[in-house]
N, C-alpha and C. Protein backbone atom coordinates (compact mmCIF):
# COMPACT_ATOMS: atom_id res chain seq x y z
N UNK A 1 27.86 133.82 -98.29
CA UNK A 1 27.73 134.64 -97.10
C UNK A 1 29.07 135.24 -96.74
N UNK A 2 29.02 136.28 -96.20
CA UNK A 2 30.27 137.06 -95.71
C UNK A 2 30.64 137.41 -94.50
N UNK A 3 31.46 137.26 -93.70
CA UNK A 3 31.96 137.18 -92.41
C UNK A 3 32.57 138.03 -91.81
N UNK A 4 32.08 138.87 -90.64
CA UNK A 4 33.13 139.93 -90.54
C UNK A 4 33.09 139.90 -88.95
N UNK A 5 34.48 140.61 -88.63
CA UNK A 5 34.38 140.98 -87.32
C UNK A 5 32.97 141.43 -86.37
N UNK A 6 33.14 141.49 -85.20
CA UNK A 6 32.59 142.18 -84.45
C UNK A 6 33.13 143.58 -83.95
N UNK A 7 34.83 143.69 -83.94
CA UNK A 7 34.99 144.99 -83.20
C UNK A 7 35.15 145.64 -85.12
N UNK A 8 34.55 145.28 -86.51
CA UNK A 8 34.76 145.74 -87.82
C UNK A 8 33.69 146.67 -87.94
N UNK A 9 32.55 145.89 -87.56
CA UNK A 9 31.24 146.19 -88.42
C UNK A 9 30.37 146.91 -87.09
N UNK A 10 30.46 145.84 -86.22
CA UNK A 10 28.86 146.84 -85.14
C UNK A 10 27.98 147.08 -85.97
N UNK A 11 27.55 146.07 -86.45
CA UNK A 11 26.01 146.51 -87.23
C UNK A 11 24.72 146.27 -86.21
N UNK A 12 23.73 146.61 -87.12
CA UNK A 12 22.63 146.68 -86.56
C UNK A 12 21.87 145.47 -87.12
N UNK A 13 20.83 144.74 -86.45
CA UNK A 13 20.25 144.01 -87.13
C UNK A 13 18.76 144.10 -87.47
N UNK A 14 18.72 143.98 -88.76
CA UNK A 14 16.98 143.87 -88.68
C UNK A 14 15.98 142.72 -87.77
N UNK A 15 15.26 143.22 -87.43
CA UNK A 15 14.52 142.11 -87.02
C UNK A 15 13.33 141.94 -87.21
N UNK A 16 12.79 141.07 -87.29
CA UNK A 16 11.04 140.68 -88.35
C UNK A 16 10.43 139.69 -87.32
N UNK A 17 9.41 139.75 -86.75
CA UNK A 17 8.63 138.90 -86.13
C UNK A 17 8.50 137.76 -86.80
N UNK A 18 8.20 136.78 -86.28
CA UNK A 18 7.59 135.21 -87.04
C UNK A 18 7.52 135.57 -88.59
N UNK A 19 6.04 136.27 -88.78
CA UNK A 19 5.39 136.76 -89.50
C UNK A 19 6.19 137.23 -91.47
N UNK A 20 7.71 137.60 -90.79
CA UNK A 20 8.38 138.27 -91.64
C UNK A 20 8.55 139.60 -91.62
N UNK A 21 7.39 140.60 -90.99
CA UNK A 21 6.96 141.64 -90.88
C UNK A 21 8.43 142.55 -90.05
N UNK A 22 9.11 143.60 -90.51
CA UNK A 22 9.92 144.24 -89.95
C UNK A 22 9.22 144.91 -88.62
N UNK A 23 10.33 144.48 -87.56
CA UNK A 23 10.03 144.51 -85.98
C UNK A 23 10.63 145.97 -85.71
N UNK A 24 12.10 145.80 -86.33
CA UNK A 24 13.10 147.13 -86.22
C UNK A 24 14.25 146.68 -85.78
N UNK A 25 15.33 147.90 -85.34
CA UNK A 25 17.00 147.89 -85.52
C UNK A 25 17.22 146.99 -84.31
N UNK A 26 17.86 145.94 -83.80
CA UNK A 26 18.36 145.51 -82.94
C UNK A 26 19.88 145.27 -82.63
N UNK A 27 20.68 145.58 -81.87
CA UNK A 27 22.05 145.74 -81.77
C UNK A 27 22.44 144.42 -81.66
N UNK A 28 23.58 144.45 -82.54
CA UNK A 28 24.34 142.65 -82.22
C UNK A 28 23.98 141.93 -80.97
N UNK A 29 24.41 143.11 -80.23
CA UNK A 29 24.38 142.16 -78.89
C UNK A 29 23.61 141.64 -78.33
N UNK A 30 22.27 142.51 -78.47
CA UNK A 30 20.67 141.92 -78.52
C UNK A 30 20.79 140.48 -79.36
N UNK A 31 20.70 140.71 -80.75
CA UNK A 31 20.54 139.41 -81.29
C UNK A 31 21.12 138.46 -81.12
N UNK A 32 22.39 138.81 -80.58
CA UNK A 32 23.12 137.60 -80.32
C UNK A 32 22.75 136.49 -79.04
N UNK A 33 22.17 137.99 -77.92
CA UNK A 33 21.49 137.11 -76.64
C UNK A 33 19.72 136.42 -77.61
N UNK A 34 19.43 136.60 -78.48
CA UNK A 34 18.26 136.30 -78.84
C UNK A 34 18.66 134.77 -79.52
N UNK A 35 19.80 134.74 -80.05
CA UNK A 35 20.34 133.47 -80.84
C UNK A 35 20.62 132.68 -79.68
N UNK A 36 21.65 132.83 -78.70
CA UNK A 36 21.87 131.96 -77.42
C UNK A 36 20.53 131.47 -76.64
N UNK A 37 19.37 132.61 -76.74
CA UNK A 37 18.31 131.87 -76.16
C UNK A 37 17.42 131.08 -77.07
N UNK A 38 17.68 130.57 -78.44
CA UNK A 38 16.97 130.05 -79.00
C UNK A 38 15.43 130.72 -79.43
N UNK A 39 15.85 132.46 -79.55
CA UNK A 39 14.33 132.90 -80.32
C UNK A 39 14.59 133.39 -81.42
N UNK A 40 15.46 132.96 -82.60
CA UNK A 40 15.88 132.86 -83.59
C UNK A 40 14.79 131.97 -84.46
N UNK A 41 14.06 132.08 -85.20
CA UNK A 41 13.58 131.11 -86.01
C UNK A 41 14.32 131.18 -87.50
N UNK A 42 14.35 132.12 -88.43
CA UNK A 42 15.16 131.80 -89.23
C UNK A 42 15.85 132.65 -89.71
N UNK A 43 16.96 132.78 -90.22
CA UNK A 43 17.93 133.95 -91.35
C UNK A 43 17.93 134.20 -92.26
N UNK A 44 17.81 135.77 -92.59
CA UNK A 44 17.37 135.71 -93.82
C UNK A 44 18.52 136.62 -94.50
N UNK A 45 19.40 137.19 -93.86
CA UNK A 45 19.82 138.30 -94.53
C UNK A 45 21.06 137.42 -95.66
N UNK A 46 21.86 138.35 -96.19
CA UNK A 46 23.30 137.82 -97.29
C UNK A 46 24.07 137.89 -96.57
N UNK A 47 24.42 138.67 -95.84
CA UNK A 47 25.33 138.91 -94.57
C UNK A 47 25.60 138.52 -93.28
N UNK A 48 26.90 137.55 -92.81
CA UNK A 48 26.21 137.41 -91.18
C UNK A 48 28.09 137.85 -90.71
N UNK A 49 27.68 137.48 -89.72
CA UNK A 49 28.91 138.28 -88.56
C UNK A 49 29.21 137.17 -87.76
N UNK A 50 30.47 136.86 -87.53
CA UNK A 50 30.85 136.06 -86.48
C UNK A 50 31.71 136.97 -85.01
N UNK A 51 31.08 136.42 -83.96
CA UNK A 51 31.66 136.32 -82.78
C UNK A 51 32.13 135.65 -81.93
N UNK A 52 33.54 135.71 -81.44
CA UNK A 52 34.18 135.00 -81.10
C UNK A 52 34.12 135.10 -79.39
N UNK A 53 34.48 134.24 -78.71
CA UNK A 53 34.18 134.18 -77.30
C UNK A 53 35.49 133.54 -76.54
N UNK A 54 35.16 133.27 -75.24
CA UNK A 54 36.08 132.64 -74.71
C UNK A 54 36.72 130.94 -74.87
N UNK A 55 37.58 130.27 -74.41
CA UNK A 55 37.75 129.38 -74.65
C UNK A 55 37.79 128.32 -73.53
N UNK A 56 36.65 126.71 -73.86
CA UNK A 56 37.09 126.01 -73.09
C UNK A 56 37.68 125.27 -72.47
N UNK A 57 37.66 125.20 -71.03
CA UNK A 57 38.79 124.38 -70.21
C UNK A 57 39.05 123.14 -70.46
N UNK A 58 37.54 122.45 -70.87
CA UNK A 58 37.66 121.42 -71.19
C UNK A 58 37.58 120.74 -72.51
N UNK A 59 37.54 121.42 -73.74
CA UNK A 59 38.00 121.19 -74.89
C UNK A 59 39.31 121.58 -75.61
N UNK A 60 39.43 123.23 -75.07
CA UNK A 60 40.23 123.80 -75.43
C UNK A 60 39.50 124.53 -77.11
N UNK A 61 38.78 124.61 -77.16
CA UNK A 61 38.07 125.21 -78.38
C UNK A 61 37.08 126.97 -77.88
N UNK A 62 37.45 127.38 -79.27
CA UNK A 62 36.97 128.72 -78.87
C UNK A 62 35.63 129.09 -79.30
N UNK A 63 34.53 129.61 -78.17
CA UNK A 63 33.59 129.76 -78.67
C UNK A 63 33.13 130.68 -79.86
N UNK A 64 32.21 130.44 -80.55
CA UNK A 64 31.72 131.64 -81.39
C UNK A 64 30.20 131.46 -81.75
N UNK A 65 29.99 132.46 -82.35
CA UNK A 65 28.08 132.85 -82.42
C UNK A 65 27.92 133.62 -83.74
N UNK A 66 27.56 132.84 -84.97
CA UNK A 66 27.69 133.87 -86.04
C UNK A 66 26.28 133.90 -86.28
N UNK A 67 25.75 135.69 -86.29
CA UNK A 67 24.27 136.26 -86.48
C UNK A 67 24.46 136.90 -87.89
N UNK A 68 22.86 136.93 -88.44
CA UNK A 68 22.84 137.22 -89.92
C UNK A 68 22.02 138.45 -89.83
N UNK A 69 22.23 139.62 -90.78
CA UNK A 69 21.92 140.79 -91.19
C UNK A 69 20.14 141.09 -90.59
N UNK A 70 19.58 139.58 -91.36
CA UNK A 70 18.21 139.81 -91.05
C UNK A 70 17.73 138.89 -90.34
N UNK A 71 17.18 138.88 -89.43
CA UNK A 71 16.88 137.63 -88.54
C UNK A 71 14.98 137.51 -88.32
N UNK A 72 14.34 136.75 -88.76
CA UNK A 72 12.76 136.29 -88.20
C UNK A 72 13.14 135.45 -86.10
N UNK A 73 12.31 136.84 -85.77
CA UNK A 73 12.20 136.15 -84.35
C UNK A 73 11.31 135.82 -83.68
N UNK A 74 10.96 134.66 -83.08
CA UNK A 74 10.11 133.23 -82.51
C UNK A 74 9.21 134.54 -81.36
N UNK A 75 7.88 134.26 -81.46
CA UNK A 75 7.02 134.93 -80.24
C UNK A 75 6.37 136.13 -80.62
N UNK A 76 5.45 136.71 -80.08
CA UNK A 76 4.71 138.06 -80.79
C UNK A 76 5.81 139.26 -80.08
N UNK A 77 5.33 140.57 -81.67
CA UNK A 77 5.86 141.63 -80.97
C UNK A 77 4.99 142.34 -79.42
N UNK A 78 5.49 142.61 -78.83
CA UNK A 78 4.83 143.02 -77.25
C UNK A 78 3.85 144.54 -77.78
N UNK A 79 4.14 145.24 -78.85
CA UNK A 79 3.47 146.21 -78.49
C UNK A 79 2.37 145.83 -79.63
N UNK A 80 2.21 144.51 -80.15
CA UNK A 80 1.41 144.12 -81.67
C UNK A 80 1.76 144.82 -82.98
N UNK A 81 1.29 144.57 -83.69
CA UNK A 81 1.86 145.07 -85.32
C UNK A 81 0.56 146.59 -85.68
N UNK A 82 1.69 147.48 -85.10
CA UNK A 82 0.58 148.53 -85.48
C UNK A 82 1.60 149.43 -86.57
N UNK A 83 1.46 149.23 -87.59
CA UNK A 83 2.57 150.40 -88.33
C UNK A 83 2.15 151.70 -87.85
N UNK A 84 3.42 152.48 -87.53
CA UNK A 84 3.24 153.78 -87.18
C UNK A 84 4.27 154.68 -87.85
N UNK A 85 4.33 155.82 -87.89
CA UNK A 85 5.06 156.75 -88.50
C UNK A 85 6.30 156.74 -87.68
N UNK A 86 7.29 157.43 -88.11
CA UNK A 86 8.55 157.47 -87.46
C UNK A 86 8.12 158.86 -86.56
N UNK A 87 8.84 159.03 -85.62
CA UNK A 87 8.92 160.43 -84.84
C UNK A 87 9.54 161.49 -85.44
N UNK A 88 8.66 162.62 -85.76
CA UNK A 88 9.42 163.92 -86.64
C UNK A 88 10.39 163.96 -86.18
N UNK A 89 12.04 164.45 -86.73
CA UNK A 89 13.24 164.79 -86.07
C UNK A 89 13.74 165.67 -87.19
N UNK A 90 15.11 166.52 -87.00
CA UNK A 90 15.35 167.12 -88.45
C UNK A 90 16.22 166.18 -89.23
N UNK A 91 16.84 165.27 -88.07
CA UNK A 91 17.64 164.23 -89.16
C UNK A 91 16.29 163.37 -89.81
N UNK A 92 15.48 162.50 -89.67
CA UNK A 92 14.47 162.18 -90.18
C UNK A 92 14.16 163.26 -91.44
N UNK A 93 13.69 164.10 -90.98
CA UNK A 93 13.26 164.91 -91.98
C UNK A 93 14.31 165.33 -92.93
N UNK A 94 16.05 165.72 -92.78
CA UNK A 94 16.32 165.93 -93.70
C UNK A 94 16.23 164.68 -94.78
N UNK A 95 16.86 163.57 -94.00
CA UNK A 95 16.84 162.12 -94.78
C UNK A 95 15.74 162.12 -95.80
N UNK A 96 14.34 162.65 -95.33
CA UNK A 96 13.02 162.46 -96.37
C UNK A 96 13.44 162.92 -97.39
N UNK A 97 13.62 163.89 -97.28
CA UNK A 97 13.87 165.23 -98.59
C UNK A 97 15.13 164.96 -98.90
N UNK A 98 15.82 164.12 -98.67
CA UNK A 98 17.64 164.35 -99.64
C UNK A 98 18.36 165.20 -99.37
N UNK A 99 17.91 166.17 -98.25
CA UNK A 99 18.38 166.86 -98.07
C UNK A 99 18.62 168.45 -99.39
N UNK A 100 17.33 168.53 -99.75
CA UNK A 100 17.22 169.06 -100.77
C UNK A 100 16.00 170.30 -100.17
N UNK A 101 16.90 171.33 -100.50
CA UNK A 101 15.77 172.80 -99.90
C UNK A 101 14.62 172.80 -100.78
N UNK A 102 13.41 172.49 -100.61
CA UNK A 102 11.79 172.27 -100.71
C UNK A 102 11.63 173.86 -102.02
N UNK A 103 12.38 174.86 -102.00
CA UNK A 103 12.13 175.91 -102.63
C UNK A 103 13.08 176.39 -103.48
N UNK A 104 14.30 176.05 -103.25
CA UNK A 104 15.46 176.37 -104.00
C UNK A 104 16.23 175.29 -104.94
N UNK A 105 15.81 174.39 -104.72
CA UNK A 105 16.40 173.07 -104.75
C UNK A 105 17.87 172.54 -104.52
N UNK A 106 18.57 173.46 -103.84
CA UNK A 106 20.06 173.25 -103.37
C UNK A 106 19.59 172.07 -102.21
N UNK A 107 21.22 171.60 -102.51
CA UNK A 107 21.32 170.07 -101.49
C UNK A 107 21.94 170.89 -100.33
N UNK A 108 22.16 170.88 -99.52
CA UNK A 108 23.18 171.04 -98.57
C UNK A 108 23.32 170.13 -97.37
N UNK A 109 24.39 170.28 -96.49
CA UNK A 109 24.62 169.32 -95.51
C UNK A 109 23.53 169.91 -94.32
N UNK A 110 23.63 168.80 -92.90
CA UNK A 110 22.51 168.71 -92.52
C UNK A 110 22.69 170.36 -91.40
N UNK A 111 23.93 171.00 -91.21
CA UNK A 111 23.45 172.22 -90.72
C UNK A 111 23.59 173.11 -91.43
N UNK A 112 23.29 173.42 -92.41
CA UNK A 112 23.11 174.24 -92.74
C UNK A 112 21.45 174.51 -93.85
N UNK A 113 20.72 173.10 -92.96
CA UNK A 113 19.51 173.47 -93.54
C UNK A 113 18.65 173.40 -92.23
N UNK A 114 16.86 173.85 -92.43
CA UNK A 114 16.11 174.12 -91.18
C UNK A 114 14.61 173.50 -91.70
N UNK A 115 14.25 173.56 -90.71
CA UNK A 115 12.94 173.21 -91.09
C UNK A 115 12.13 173.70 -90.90
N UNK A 116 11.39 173.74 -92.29
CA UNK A 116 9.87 175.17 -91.96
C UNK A 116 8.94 174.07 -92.00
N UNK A 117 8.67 175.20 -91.78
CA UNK A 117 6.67 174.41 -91.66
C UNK A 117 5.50 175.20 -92.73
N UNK A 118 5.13 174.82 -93.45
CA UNK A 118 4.27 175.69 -94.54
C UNK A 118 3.54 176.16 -94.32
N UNK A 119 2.89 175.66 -93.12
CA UNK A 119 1.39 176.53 -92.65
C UNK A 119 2.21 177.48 -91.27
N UNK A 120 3.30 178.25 -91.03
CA UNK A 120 3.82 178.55 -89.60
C UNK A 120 3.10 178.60 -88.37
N UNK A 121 3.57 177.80 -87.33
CA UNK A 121 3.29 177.34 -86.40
C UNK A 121 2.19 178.45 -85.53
N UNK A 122 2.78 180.18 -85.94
CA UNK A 122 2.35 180.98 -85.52
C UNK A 122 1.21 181.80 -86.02
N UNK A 123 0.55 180.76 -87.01
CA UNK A 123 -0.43 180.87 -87.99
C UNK A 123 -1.20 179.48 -87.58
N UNK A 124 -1.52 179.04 -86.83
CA UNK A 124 -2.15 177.40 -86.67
C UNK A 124 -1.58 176.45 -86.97
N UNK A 125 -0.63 176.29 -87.52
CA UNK A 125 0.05 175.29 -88.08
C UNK A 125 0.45 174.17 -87.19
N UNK A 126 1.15 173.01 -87.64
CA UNK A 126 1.33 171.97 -86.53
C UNK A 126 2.72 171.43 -87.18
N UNK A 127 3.65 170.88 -86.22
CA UNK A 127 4.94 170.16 -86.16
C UNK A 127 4.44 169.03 -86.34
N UNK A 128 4.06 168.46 -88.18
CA UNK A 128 3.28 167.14 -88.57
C UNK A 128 4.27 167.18 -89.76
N UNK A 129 4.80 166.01 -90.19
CA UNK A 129 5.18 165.71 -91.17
C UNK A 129 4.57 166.11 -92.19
N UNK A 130 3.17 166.43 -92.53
CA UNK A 130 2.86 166.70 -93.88
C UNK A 130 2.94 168.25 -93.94
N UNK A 131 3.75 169.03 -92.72
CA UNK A 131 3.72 170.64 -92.71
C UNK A 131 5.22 170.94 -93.05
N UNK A 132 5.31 170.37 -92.67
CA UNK A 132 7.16 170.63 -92.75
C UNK A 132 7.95 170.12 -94.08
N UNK A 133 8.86 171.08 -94.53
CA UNK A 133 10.04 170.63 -95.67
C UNK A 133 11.03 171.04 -94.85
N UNK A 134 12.17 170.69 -95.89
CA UNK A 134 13.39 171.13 -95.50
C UNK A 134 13.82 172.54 -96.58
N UNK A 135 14.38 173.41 -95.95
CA UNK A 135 14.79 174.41 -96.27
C UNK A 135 15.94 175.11 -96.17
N UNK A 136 16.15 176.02 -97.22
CA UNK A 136 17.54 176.29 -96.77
C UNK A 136 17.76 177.67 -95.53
N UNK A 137 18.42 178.02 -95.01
CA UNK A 137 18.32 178.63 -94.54
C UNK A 137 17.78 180.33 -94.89
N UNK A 138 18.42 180.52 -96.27
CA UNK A 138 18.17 181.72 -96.74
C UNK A 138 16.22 181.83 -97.13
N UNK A 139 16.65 180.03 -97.47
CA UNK A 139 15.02 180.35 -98.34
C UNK A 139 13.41 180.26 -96.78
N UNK A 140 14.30 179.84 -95.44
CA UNK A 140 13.46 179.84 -94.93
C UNK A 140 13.26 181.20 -94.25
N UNK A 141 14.58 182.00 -94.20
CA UNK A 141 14.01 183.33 -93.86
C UNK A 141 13.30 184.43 -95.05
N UNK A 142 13.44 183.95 -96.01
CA UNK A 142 12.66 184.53 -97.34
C UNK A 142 11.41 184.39 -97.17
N UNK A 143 10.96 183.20 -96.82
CA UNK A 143 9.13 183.05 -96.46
C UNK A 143 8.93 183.60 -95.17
N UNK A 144 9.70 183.30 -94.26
CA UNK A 144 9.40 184.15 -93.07
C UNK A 144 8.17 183.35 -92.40
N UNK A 145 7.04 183.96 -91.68
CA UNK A 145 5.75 183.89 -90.86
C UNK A 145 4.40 183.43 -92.43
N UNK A 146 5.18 183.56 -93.51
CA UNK A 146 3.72 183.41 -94.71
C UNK A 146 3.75 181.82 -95.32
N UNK A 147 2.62 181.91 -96.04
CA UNK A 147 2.04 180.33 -96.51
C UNK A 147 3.77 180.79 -97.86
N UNK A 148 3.65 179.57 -98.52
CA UNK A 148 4.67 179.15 -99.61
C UNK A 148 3.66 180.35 -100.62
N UNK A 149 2.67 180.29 -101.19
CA UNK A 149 2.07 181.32 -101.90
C UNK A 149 2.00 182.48 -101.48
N UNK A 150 2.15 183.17 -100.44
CA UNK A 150 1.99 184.49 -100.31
C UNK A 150 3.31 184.72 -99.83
N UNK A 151 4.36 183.92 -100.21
CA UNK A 151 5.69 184.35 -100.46
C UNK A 151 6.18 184.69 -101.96
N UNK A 152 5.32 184.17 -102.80
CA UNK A 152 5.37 183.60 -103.94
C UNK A 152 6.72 182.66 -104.25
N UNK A 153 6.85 181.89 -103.33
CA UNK A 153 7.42 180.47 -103.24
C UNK A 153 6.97 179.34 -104.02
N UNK A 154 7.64 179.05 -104.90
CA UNK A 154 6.98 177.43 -105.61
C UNK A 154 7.93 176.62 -104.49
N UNK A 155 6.91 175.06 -104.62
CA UNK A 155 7.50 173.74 -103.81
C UNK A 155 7.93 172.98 -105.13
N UNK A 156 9.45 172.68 -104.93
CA UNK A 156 9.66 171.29 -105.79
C UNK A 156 9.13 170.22 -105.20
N UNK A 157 8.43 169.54 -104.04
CA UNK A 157 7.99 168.48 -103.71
C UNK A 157 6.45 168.60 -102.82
N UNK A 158 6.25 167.84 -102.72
CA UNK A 158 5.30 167.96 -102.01
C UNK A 158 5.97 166.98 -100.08
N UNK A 159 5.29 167.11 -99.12
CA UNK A 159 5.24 166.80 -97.82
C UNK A 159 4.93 164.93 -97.82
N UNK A 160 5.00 164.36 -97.35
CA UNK A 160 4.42 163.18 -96.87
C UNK A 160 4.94 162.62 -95.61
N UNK A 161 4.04 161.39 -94.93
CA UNK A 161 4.17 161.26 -93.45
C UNK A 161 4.81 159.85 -94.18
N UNK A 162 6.48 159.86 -93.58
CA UNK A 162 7.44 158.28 -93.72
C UNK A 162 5.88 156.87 -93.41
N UNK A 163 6.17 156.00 -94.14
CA UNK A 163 5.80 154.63 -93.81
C UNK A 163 6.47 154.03 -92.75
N UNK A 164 6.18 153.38 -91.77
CA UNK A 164 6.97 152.20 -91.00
C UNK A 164 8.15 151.94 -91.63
N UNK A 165 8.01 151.57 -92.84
CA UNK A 165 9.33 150.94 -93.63
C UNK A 165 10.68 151.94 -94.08
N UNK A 166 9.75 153.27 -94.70
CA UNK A 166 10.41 154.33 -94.80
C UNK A 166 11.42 154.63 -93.60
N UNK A 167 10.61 154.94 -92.42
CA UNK A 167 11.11 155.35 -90.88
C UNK A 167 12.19 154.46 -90.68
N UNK A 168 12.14 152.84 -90.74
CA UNK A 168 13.40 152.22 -90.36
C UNK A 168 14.33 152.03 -91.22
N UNK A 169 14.68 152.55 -92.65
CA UNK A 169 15.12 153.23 -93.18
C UNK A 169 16.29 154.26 -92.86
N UNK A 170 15.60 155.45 -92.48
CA UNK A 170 15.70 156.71 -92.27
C UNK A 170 16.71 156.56 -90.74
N UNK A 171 15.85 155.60 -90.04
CA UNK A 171 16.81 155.63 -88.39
C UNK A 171 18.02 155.01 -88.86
N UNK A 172 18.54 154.53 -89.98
CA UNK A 172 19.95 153.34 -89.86
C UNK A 172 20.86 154.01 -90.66
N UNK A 173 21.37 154.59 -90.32
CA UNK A 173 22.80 155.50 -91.19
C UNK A 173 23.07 154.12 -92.07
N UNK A 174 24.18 153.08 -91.32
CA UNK A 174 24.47 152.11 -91.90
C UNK A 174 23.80 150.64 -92.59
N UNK A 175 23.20 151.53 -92.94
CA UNK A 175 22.28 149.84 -93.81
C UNK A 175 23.07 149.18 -94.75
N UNK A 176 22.59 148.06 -94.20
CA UNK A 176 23.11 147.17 -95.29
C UNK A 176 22.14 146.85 -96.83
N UNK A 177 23.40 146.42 -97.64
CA UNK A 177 22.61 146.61 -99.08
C UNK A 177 21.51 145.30 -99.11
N UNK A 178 21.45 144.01 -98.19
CA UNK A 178 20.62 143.09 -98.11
C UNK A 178 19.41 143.49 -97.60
N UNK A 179 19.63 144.60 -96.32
CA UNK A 179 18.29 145.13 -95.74
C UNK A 179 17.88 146.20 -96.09
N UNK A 180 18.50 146.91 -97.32
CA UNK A 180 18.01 148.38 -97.43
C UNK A 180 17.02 147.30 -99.13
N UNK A 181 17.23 146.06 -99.71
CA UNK A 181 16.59 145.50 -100.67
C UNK A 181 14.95 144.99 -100.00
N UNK A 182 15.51 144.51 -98.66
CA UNK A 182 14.42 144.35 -97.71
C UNK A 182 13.44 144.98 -97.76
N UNK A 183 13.86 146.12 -97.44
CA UNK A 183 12.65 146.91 -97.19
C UNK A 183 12.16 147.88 -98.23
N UNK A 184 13.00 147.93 -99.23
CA UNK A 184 12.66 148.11 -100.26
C UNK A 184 11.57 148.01 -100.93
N UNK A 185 11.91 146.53 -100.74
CA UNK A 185 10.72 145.83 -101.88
C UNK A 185 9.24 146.15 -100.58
N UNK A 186 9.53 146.75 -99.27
CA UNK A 186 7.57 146.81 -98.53
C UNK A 186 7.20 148.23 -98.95
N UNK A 187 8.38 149.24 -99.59
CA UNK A 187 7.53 150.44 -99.75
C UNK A 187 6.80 150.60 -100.30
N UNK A 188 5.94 151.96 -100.48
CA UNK A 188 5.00 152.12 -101.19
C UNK A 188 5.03 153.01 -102.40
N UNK A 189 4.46 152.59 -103.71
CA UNK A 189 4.61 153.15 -104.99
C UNK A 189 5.63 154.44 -105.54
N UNK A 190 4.54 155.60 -104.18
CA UNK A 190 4.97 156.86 -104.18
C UNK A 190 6.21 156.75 -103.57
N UNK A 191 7.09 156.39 -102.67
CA UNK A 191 8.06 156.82 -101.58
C UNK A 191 9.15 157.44 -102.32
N UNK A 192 9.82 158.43 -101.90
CA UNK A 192 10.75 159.06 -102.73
C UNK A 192 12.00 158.24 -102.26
N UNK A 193 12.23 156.87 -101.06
CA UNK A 193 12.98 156.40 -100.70
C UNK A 193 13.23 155.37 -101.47
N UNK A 194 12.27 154.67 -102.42
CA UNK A 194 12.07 153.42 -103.27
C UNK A 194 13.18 153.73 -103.88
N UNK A 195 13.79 155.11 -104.73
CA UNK A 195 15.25 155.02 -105.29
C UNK A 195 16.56 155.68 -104.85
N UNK A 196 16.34 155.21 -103.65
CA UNK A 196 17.62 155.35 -102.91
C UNK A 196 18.13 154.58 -102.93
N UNK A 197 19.99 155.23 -103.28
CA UNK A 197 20.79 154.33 -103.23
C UNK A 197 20.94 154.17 -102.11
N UNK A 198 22.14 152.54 -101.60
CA UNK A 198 22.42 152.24 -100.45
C UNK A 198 23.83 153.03 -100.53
């Protein structure tokens, strides 16, 4: 196991109901009040973090609280285990795509790409994950108001709506390589996230 600061790392922690089942991101400081109250059941991650505290009067010893990467926590989740999709965003969405323009296949950074929608919004279309790629800017004013075919636009990919697993993923800039194996191993067959590096 490996030990690091608190003012080093500020990580995030996973958290998994009883069950094992990923709950989502919880901030040190959360988990740490979750460890002091005893709703810790067990650790799972490679990684843990120590925190150091004040010292007592009457020992003269300094407190500390070391929390691990992945933590199983004691009690049901409050809103129940409903997997749901992540909330469309363009960071979400570029993250899906690699950041890779849907028509051109250039990578670019995250402003200087946009997000279309294949069916345009001003055509019936809907702000749904399975409508939207990422695009580049040139290539999204090239299609303009038309479907990808009556631009005569080919798609290098196709659309899909993130998994639960995908989504908490996608929200953690900084994952760790113990929890990005985590959740790894719950995706599903297809996910274009299954070979992402950490």
């Amino acid at each position: 196991m490996e030990t690091g600061e608190a003012r080093a790392a500020r990580p995030l922690i996973l958290a998994l109901d009883i069950t094992g089942a990923p709950h989502g991101w919880i901030s040190w400081q959360i988990a740490l009040g979750h460890l002091a109250s005893g709703r810790i059941d067990r650790s799972l991650g490679d990684f843990s973090f120590t925190f150091h505290g004040g010292q007592s009067r009457l020992t003269g010893r300094r407190s500390e609280l070391t929390i691990s990467s992945i933590v199983a926590l004691r009690g049901r989740n409050p809103r129940g285990w409903e997997p749901q999709a992540p909330a469309l965003s363009n960071v979400l969405l570029f993250q899906r795509d690699h950041h890779l323009c849907c028509f051109c296949g250039a990578q670019r950074p995250a402003h200087a790409l946009t997000r279309d929608h294949l069916r345009p919004l001003s055509r019936g279309g809907r702000d749904h994950w399975k409508n939207v790629v990422t695009a580049c800017r040139a290539c999204n004013q090239r299609k303009g108001a038309r479907l990808p075919e009556e631009a005569g636009m080919g798609m290098l990919y196709v659309p899909y709506v993130p998994s639960l697993y995908e989504g908490l993923i996608l929200r953690n800039r900084r994952i760790l390589a113990d929890q990005m194996e985590f959740l790894r191993s719950l995706l599903p067959e297809d996910s274009r996230l299954a070979s992402w590096r950490t």
